[in-house]
Protein backbone atom coordinates (compact mmCIF):
# COMPACT_ATOMS: atom_id res chain seq x y z
CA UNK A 1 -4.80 21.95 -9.93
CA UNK A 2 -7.87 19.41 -10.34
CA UNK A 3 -6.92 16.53 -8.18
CA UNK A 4 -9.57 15.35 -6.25
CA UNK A 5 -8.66 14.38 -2.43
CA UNK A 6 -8.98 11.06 -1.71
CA UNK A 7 -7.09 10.57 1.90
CA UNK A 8 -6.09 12.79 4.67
CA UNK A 9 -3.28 11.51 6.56
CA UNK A 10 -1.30 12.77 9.62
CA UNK A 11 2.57 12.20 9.89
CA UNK A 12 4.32 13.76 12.95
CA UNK A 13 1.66 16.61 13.36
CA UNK A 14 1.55 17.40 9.64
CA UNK A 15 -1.17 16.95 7.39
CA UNK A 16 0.04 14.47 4.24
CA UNK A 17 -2.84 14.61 1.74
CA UNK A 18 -2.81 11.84 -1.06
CA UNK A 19 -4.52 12.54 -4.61
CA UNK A 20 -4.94 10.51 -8.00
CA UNK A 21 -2.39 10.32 -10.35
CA UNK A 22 -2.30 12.72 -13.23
CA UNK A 23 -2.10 9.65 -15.90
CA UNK A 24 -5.57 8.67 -14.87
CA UNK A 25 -8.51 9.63 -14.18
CA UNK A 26 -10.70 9.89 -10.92
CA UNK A 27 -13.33 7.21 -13.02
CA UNK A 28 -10.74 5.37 -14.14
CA UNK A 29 -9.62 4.55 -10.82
CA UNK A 30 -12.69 3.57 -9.63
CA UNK A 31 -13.16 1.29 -12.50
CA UNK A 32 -9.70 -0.53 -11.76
CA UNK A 33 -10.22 -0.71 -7.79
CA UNK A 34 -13.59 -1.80 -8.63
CA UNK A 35 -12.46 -4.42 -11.22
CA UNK A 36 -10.03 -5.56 -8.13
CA UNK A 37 -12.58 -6.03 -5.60
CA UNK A 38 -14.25 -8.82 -7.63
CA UNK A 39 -10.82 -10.69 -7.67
CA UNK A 40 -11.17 -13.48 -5.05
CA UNK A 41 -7.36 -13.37 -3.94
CA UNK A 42 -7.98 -9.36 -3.51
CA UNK A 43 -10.62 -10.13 -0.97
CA UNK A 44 -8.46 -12.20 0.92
CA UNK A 45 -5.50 -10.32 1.02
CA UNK A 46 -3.83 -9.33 4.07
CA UNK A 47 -2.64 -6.06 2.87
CA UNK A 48 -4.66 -3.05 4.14
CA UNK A 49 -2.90 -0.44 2.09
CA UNK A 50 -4.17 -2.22 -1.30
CA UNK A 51 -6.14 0.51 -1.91
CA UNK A 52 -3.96 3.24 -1.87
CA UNK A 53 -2.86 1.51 -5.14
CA UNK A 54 -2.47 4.47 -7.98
CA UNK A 55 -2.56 7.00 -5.77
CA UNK A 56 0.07 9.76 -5.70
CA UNK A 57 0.89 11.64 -2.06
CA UNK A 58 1.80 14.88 -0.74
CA UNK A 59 2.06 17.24 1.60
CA UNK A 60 2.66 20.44 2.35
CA UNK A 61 2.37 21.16 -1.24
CA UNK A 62 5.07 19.14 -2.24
CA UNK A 63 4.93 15.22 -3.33
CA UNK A 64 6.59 13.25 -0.93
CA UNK A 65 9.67 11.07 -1.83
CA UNK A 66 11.93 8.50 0.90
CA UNK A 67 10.38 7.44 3.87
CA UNK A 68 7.71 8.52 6.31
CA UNK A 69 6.19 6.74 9.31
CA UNK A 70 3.34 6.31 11.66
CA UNK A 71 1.53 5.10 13.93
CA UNK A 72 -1.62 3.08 13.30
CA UNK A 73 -3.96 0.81 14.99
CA UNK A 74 -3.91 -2.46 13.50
CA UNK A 75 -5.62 -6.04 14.51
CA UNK A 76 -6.43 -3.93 17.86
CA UNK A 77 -2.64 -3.04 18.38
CA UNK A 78 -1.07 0.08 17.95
CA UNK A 79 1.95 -0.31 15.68
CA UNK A 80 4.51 1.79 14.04
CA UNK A 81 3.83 1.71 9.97
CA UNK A 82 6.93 3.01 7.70
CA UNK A 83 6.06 4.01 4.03
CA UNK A 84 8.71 4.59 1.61
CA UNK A 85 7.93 6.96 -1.70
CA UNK A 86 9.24 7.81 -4.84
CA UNK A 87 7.60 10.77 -6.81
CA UNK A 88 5.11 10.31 -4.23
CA UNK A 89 4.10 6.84 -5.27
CA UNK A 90 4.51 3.83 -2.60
CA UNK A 91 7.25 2.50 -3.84
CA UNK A 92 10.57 0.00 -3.13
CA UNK A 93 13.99 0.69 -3.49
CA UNK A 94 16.96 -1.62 -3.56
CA UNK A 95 15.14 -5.20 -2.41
CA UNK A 96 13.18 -2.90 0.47
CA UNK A 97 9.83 -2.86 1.49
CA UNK A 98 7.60 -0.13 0.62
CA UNK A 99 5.41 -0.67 3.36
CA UNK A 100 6.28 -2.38 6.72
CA UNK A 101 5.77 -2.92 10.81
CA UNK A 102 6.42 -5.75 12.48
CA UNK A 103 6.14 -9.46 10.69
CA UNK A 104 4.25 -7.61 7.71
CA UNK A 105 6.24 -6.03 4.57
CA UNK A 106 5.06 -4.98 1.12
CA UNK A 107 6.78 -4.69 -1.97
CA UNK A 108 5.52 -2.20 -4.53
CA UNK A 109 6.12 -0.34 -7.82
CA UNK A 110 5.67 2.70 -8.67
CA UNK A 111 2.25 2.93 -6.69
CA UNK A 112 1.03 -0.93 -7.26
CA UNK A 113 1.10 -3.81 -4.91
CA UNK A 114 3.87 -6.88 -5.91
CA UNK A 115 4.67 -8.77 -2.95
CA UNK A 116 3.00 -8.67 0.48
CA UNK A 117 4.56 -11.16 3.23
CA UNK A 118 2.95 -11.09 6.64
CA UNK A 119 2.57 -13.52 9.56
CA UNK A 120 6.33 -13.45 9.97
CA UNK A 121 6.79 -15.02 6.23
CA UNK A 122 4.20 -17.60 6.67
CA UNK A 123 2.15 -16.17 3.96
CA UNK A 124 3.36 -14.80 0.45
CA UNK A 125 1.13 -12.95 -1.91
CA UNK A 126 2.41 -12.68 -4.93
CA UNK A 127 0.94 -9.53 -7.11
CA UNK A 128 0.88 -8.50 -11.24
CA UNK A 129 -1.05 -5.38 -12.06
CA UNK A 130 -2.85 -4.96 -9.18
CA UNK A 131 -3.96 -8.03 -7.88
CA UNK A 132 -2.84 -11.22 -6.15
CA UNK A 133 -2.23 -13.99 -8.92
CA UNK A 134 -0.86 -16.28 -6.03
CA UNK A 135 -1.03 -16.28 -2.23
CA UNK A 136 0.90 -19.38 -0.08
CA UNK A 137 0.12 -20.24 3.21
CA UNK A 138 2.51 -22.06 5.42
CA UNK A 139 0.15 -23.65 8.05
CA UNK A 140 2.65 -25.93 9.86
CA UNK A 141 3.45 -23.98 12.33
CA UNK A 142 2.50 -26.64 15.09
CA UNK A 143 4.52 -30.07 14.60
């Protein structure tokens, strides 16, 4: 196998190792996330899994699939991050996030981003092949 390691990540002591999907290629990925950066609602995003977009993950040899967790430090708090997977993709099942811990969730695809709400709901990004096309901001939360 040629994959080329992108990530190393730890779950519960083992050692989950993501890699580029097989339908493109290492350059091709770079072009795309590349492509993304330049996108103005990309930058602002508050997801900071959007680039694990196309990638494929395993571990232990095997792709993962259902859900894994853990821990991560994030806006200077420790929280507890659950993934769900399908063929090893970040992915949602049945109206479920793909990707959540407490007030953030993210809906995805078969390994692309297509709904992010965080701040408890009071912002909504709304995503088509890879990139925000719409984000909402509910600022009245003082009235």
């Amino acid at each position: 196998m040629s994959e080329t390691l992108l990530h190393g990540w730890h779950f519960f002591g083992e050692s989950f190792i993501s890699f580029r999907r097989t339908e493109m290629t290492e350059q091709e990925i770079r072009n795309k996330r590349e492509e993304f950066k330049k996108n103005e609602l990309y930058q602002q995003s508050t997801s900071p899994y959007k680039d694990f977009q196309f990638e494929q993950f395993c571990g232990n040899g095997e792709v993962l699939e259902g859900q894994h967790s853990r821990t991560e430090i994030i806006n200077g708090k420790e929280v507890l991050v659950i993934f769900n997977f399908k063929n090893g993709l970040i992915h949602s099942e049945d109206d479920q996030p793909a990707i959540e811990y407490p007030m953030h969730w993210e809906y995805w695809n078969n390994g692309l981003i297509t709904k992010v709400v965080d701040d408890g709901g009071a912002t909504k990004e709304y995503w088509e092949n890879g990139v925000p096309v719409k984000i909402e901001r509910n600022d009245d939360d003082e009235n």
